[in-house]
C-alpha atoms as a PDB file:
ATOM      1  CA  UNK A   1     -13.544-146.975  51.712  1.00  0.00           C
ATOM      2  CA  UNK A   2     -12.681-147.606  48.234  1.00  0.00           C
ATOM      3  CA  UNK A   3     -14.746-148.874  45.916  1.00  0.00           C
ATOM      4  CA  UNK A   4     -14.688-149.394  42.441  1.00  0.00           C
ATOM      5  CA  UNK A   5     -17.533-150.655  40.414  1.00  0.00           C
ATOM      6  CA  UNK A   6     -17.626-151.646  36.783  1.00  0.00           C
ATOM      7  CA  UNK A   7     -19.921-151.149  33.380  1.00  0.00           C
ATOM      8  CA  UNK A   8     -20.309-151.406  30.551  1.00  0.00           C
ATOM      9  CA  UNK A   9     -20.224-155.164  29.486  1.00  0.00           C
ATOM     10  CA  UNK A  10     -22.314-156.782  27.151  1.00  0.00           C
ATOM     11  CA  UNK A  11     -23.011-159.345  24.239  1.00  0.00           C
ATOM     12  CA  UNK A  12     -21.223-158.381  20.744  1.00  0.00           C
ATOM     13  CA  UNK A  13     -20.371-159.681  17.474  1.00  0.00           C
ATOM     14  CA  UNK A  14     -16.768-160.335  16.387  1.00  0.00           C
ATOM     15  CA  UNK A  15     -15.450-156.803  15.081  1.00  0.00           C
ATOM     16  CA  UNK A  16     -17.197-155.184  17.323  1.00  0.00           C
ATOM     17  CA  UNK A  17     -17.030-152.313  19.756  1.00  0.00           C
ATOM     18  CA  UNK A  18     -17.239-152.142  23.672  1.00  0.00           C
ATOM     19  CA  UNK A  19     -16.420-149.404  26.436  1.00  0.00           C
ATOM     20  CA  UNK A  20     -15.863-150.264  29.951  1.00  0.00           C
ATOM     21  CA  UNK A  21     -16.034-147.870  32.517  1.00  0.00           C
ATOM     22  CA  UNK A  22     -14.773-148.036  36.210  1.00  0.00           C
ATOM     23  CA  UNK A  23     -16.000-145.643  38.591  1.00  0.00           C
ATOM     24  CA  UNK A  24     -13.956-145.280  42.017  1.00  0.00           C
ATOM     25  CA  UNK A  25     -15.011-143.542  45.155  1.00  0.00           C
ATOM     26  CA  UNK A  26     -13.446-143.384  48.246  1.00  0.00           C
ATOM     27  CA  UNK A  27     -10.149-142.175  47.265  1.00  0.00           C
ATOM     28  CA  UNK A  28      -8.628-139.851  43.811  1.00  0.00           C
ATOM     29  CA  UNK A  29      -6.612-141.075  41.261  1.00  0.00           C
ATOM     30  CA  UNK A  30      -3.815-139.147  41.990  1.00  0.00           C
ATOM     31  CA  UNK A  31      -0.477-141.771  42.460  1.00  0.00           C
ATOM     32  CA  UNK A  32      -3.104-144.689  41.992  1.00  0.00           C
ATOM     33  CA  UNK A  33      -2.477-147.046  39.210  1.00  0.00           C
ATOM     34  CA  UNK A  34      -5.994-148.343  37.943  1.00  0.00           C
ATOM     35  CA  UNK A  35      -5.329-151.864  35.847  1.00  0.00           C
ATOM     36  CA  UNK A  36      -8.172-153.992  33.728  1.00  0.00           C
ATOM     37  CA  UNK A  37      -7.920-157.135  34.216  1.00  0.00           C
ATOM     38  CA  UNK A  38     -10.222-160.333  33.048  1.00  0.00           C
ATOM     39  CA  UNK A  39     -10.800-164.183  33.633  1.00  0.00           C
ATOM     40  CA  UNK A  40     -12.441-166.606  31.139  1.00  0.00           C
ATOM     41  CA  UNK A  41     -14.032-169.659  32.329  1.00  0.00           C
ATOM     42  CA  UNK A  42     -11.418-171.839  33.546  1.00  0.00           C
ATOM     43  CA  UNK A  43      -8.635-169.728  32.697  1.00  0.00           C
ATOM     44  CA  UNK A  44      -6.235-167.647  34.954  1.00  0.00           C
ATOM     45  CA  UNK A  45      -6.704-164.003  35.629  1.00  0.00           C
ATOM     46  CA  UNK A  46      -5.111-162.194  32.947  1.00  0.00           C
ATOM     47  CA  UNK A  47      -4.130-158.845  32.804  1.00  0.00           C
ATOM     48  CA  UNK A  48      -5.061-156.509  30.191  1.00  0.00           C
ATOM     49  CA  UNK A  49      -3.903-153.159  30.698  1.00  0.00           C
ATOM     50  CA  UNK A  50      -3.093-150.443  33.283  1.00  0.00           C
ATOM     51  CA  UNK A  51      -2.867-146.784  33.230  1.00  0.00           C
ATOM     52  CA  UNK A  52      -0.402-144.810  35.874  1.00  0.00           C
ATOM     53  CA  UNK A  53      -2.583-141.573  36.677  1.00  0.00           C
ATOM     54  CA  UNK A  54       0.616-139.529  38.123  1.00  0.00           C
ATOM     55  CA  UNK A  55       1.872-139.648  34.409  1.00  0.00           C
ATOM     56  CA  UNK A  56      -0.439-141.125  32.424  1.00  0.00           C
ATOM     57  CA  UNK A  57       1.663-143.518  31.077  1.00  0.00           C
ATOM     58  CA  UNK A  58      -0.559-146.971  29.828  1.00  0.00           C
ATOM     59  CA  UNK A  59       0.255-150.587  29.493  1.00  0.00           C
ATOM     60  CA  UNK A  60      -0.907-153.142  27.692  1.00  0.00           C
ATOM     61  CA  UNK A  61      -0.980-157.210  27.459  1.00  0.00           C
ATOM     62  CA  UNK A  62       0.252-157.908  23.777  1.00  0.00           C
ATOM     63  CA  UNK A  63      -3.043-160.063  23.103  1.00  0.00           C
ATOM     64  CA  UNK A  64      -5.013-156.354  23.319  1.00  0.00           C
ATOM     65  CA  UNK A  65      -2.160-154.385  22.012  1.00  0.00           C
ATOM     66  CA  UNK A  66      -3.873-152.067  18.918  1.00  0.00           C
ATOM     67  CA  UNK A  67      -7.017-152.563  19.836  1.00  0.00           C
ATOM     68  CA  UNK A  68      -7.460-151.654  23.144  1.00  0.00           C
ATOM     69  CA  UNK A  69      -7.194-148.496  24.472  1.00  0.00           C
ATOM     70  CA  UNK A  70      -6.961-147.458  28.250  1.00  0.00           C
ATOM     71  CA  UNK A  71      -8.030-143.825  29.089  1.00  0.00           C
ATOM     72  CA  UNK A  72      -8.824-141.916  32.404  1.00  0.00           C
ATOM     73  CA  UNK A  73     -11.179-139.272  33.484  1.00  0.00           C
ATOM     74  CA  UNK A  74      -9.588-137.692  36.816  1.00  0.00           C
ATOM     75  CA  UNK A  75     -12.405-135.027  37.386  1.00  0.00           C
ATOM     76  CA  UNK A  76     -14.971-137.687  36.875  1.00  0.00           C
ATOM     77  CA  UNK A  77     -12.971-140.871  39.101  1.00  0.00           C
ATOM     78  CA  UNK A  78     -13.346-142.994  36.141  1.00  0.00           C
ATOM     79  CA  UNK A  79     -11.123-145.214  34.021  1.00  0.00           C
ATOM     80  CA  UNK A  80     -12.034-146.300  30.648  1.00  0.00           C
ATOM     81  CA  UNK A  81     -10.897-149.510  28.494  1.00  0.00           C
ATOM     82  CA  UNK A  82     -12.121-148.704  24.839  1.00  0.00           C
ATOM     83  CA  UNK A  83     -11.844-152.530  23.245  1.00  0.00           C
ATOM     84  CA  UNK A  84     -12.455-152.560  18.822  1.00  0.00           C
ATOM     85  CA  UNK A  85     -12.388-155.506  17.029  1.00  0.00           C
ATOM     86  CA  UNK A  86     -13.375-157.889  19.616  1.00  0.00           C
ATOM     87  CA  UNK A  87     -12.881-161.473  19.258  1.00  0.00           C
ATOM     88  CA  UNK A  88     -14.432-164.295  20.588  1.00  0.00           C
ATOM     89  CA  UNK A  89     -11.143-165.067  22.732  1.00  0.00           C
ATOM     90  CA  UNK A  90     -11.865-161.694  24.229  1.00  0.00           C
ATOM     91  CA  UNK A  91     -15.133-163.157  26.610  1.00  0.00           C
ATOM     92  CA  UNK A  92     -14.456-163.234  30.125  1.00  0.00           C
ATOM     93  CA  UNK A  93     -15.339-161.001  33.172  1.00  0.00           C
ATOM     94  CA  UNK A  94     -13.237-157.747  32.681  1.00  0.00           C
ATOM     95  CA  UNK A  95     -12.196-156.717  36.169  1.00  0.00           C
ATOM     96  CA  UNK A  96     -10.915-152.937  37.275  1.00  0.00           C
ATOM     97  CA  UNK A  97      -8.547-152.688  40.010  1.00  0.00           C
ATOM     98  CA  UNK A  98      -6.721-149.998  42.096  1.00  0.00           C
ATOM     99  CA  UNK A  99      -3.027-149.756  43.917  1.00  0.00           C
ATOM    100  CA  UNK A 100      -1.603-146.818  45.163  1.00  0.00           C
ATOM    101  CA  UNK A 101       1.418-147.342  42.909  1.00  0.00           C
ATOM    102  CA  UNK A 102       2.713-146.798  39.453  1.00  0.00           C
ATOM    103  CA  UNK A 103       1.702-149.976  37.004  1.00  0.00           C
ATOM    104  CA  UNK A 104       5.718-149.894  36.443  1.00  0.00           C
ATOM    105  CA  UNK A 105       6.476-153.263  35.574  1.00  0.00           C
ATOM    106  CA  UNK A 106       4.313-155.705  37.778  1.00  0.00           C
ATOM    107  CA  UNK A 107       0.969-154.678  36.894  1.00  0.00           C
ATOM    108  CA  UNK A 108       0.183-157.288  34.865  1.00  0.00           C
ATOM    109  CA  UNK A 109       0.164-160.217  37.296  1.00  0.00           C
ATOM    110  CA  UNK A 110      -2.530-158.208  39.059  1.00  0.00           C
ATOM    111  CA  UNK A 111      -1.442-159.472  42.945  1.00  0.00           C
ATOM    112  CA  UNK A 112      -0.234-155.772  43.928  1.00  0.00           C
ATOM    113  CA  UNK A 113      -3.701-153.934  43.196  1.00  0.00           C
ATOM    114  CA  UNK A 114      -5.586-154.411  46.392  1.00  0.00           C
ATOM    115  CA  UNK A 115      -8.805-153.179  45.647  1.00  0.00           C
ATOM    116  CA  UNK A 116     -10.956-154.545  43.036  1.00  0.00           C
ATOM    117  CA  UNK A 117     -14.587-153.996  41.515  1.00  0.00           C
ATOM    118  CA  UNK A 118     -17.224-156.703  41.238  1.00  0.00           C
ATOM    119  CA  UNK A 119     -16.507-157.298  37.389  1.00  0.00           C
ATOM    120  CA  UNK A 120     -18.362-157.164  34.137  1.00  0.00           C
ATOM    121  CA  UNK A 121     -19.088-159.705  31.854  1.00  0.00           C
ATOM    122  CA  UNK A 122     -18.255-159.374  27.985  1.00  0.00           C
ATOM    123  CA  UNK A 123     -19.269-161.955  25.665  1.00  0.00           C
ATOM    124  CA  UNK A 124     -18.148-162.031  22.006  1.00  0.00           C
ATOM    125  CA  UNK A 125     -19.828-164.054  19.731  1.00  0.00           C
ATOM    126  CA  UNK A 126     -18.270-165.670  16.097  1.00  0.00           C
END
């Protein structure tokens, strides 16, 4: 069974620093693409970035681009989303998700990944 299960959330200041972590079990990262995405109170899911473990190649939604950076740990099953600067229009519930797939170019709307962790909330304040 796959399972993926997030960390790392938390209350910052603007400018800040935050590192999210998503541990999977039940399956290895090898062909999976693993995508973060999040959803603010009464906004859409958005997607923020996904990383392609058969190459490594990484994604990103231009609202995190240069400040966010997606990384993976393949021995460890775990995908990391390094966010700097954070900004109050960063809050929502960051969500990790997993598709046996490449992120290619449909990643971002998120409806191809069909496993997903339980989120983590991040909350910047002004």
């Amino acid at each position: 069974e796959v399972q993926l299960v997030e960390s790392g959330g938390g209350l910052v200041q603007g400018g800040e620093s935050l590192r999210l972590s998503c541990a999977a079990s039940g399956f290895t990262f090898d062909d999976y693409a693993i995508g973060w995405f999040r959803q603010a109170p009464g906004k859409e899911r958005e997607g923020v970035s996904c990383i392609s473990s058969s190459d490594g190649s990484t994604y990103y939604a231009d609202s995190v681009k240069g400040r966010f950076t997606i990384s993976s740990d393949n021995a460890k099953n775990t995908v990391y989303l390094q966010m700097n600067s954070l900004k109050p229009e960063d809050t929502a519930v960051y969500y990790c998700a997993a598709e046996l797939m490449a992120c290619g170019t449909i990643w971002y709307e998120g409806d191809p990944f069909g496993s997903w962790g339980q989120g983590t909330q991040v909350t910047v304040s002004s």
